[in-house]
C-alpha atoms as a PDB file:
ATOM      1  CA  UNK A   1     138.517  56.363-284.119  1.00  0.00           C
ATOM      2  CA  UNK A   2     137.797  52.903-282.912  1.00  0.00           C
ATOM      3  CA  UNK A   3     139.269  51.357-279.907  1.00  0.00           C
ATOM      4  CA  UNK A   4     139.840  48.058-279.175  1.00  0.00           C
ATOM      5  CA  UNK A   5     139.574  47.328-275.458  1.00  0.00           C
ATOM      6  CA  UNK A   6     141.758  44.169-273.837  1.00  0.00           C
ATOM      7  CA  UNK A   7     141.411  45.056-269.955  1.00  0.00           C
ATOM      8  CA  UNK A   8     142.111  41.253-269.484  1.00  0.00           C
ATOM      9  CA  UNK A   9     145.858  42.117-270.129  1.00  0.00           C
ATOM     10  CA  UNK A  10     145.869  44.260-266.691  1.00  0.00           C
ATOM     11  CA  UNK A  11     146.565  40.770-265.345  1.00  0.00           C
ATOM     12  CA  UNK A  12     149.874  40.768-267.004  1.00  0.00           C
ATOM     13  CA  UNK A  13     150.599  44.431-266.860  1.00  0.00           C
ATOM     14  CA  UNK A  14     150.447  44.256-262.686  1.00  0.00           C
ATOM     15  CA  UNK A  15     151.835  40.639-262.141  1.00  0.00           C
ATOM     16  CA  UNK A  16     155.581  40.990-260.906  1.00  0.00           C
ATOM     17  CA  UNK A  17     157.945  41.309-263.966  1.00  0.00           C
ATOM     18  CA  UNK A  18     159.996  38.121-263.548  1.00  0.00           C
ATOM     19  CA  UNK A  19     163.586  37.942-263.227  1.00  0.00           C
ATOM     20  CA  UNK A  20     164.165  36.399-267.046  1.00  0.00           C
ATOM     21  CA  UNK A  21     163.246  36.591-270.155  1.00  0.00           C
ATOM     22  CA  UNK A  22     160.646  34.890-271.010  1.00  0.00           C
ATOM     23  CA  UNK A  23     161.330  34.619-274.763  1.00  0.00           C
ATOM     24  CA  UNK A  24     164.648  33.151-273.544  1.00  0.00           C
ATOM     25  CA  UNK A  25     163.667  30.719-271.205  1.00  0.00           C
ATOM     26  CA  UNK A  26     161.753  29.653-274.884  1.00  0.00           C
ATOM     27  CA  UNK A  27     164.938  29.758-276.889  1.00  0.00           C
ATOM     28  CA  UNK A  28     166.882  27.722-273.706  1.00  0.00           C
ATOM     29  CA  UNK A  29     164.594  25.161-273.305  1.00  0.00           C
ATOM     30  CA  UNK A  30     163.611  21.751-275.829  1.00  0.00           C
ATOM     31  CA  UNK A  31     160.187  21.619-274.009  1.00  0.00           C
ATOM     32  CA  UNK A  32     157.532  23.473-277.212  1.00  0.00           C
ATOM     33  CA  UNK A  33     154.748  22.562-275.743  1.00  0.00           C
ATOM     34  CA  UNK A  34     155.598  24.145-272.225  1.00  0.00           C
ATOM     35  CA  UNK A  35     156.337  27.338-273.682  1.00  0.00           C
ATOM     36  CA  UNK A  36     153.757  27.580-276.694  1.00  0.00           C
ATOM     37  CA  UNK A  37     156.707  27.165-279.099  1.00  0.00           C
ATOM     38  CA  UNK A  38     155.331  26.697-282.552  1.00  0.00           C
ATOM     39  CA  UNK A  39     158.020  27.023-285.019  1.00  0.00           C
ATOM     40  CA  UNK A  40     161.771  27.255-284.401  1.00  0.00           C
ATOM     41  CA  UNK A  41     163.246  29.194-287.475  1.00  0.00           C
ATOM     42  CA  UNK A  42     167.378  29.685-287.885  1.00  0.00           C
ATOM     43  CA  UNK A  43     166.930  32.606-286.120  1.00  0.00           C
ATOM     44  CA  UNK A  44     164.105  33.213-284.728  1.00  0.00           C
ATOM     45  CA  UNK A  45     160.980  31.491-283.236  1.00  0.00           C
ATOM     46  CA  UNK A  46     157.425  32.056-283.354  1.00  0.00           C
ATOM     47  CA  UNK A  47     155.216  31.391-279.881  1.00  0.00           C
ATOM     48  CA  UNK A  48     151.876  31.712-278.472  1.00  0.00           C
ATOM     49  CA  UNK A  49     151.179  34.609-276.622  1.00  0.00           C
ATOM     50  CA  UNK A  50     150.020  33.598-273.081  1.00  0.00           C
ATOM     51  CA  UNK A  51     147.784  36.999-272.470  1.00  0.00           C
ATOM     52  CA  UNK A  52     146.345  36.928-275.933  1.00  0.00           C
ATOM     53  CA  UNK A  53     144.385  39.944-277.676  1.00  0.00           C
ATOM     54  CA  UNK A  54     142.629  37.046-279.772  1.00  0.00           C
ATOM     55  CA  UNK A  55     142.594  33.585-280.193  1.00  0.00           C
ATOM     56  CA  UNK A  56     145.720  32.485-282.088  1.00  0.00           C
ATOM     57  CA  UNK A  57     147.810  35.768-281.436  1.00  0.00           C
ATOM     58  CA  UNK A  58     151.267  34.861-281.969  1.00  0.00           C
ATOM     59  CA  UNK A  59     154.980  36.333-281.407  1.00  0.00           C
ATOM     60  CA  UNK A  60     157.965  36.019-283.747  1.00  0.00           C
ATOM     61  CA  UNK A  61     161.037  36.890-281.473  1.00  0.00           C
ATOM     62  CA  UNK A  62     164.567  36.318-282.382  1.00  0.00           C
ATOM     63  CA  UNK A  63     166.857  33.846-280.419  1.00  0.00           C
ATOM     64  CA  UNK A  64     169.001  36.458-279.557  1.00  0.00           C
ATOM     65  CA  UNK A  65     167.830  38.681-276.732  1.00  0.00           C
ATOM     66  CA  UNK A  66     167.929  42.299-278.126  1.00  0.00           C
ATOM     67  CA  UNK A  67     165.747  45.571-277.752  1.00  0.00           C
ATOM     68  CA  UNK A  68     164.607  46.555-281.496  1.00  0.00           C
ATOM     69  CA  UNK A  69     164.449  45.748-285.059  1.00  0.00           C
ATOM     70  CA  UNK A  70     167.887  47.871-285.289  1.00  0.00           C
ATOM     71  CA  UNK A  71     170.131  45.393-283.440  1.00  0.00           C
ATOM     72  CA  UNK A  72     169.249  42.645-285.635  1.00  0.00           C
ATOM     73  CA  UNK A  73     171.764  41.506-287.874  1.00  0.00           C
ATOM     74  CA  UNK A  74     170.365  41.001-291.733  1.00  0.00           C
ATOM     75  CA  UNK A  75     170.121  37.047-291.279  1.00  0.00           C
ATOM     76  CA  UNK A  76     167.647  37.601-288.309  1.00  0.00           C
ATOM     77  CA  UNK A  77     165.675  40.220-289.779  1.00  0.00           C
ATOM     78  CA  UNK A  78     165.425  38.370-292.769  1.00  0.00           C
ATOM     79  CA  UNK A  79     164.168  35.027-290.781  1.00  0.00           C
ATOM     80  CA  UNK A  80     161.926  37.250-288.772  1.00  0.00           C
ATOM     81  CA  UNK A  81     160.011  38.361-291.611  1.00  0.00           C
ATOM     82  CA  UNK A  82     160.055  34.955-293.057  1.00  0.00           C
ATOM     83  CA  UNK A  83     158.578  33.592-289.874  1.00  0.00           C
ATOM     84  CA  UNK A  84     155.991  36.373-289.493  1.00  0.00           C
ATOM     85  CA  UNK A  85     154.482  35.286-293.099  1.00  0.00           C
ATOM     86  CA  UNK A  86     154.668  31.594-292.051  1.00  0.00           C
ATOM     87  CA  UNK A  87     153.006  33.178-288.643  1.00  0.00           C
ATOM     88  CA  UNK A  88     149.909  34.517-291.384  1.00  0.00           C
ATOM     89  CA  UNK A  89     149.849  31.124-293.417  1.00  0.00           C
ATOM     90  CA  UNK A  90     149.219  29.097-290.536  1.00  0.00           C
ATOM     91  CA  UNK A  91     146.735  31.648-289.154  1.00  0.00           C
ATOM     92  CA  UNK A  92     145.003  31.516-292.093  1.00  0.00           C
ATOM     93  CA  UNK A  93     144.387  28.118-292.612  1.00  0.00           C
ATOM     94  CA  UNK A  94     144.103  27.234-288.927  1.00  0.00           C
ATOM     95  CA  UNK A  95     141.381  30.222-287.994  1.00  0.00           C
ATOM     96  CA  UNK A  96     140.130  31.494-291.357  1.00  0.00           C
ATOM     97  CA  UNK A  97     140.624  35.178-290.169  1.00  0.00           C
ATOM     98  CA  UNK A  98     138.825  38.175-291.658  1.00  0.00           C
ATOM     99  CA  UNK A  99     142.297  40.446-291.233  1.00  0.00           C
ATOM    100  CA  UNK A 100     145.118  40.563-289.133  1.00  0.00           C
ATOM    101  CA  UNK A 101     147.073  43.466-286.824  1.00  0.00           C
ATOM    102  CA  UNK A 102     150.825  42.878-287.203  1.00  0.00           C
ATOM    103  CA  UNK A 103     153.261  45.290-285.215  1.00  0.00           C
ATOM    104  CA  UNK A 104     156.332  45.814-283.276  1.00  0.00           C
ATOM    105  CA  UNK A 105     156.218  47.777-280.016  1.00  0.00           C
ATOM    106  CA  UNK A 106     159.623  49.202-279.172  1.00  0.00           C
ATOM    107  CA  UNK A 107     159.919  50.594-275.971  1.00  0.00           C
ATOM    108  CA  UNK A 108     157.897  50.812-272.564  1.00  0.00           C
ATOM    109  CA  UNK A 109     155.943  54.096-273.760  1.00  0.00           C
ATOM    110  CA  UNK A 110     154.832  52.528-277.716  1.00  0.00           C
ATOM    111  CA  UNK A 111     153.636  49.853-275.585  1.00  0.00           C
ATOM    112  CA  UNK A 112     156.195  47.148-275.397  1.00  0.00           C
ATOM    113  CA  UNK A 113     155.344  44.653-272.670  1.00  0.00           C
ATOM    114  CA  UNK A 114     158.641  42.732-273.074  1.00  0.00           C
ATOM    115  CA  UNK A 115     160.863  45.664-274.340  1.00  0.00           C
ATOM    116  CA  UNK A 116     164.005  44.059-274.062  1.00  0.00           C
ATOM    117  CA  UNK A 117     163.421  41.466-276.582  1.00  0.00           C
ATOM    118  CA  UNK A 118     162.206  42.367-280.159  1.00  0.00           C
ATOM    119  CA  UNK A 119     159.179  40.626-281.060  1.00  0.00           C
ATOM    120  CA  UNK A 120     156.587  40.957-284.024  1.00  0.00           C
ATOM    121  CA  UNK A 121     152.873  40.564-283.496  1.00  0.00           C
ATOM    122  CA  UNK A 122     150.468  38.307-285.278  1.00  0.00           C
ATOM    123  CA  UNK A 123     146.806  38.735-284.161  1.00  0.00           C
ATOM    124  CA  UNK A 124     144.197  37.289-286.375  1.00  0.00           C
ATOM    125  CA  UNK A 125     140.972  39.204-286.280  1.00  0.00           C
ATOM    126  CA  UNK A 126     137.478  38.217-287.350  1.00  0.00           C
ATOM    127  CA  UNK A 127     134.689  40.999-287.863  1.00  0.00           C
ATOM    128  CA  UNK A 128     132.935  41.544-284.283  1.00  0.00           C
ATOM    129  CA  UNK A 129     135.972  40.323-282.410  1.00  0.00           C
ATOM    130  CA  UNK A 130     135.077  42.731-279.735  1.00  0.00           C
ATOM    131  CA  UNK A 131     132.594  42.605-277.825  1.00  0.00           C
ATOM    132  CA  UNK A 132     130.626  43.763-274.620  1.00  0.00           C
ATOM    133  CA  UNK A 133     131.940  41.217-272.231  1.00  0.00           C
ATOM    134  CA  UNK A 134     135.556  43.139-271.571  1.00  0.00           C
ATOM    135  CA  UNK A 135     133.356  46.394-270.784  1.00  0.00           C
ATOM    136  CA  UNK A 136     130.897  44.803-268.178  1.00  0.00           C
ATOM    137  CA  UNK A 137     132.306  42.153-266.660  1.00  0.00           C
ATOM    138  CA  UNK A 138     135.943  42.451-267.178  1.00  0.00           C
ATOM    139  CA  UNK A 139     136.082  39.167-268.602  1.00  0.00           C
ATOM    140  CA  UNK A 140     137.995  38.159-271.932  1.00  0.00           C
ATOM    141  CA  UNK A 141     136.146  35.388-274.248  1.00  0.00           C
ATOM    142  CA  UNK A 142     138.350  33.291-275.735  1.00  0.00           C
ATOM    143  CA  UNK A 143     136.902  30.397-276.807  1.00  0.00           C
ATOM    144  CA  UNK A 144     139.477  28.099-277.161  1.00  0.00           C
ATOM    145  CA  UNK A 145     142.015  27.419-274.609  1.00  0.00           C
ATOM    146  CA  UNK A 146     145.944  27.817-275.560  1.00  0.00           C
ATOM    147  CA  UNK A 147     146.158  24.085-275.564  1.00  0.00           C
ATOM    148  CA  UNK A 148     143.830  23.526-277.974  1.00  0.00           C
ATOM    149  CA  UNK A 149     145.000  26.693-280.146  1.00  0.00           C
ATOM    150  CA  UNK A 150     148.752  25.000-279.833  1.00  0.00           C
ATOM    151  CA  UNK A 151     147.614  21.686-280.789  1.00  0.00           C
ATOM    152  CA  UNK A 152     145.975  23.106-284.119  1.00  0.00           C
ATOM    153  CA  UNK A 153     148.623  25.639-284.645  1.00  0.00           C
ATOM    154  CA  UNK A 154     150.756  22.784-284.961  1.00  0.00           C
ATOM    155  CA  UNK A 155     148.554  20.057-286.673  1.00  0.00           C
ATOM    156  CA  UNK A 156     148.548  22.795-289.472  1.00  0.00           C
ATOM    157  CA  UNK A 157     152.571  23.136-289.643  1.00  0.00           C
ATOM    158  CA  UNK A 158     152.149  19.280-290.610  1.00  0.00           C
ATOM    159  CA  UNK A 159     150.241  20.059-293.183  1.00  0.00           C
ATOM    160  CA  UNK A 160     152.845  22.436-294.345  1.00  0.00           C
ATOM    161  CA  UNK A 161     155.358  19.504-293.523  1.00  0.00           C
ATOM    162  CA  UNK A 162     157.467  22.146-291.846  1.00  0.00           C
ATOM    163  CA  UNK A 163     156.940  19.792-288.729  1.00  0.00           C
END
């Protein structure tokens, strides 16, 4: 069995849970760029994830704030799905990936950081993504910072002239 270590993400396991949502602040607010908004879909969204597992991971999330894939009416599960392949397209061409993890965690205990608010993840992964650095030093390399990986997340969506 492999296992992929991310000990960088103790950082947001321990920090304080804050009092909102933060997928919601997302959905209330017109600023992208604050909150690593990439897309906004009818009914869902897709944004950066802030404590990434690799460069370019990304969330789909619906607008409205419910626990699991069963709550979500057919219209939202049918955008989130839609966004999660637009989520591998722009992935694709952005980052050139070798694979990609894609998953829903509902629930504390499957590993849901945000269980309260559905959301699909997109993780791009290249062959030798992991390496010794997480072990040793406790340090994460990601080699590009999130503005950066927004700014070409987004330059690509032009492409697509979904921007």
């Amino acid at each position: 069995m492999k296992v992929i270590w991310a000990p960088w993400r103790i950082r947001y396991i321990e920090m304080p849970k804050p009092k909102t949502c933060f997928l919601c602040d997302a959905v209330k607010s017109r600023d992208n760029k604050k909150h690593y908004v990439i897309y906004r879909g009818s009914k869902c969204f897709i944004i950066m994830n802030l404590f990434p597992y690799n460069p370019g991971h990304l969330m789909v999330a619906p607008y409205r704030h419910v626990p699991s894939v069963e709550d979500l009416s057919d219209d939202e599960l049918f955008d989130l799905a839609m966004l999660t392949k637009l989520s591998l397209k722009i992935l694709r061409k952005a980052f050139n990936p070798h694979g990609f993890n894609v998953g829903v965690n509902i629930g504390n205990v499957a590993g849901a950081g945000v269980e309260e608010h559905v959301h699909v993840h997109v993780v791009p992964r290249w062959s030798g993504d992991t390496n010794f650095m997480p072990l040793l030093a406790d340090v994460k390399v990601i080699p590009q910072a999130l503005e950066e990986t927004y700014r070409k997340l987004k330059n690509v969506l032009k492409e697509f002239k979904l921007e």
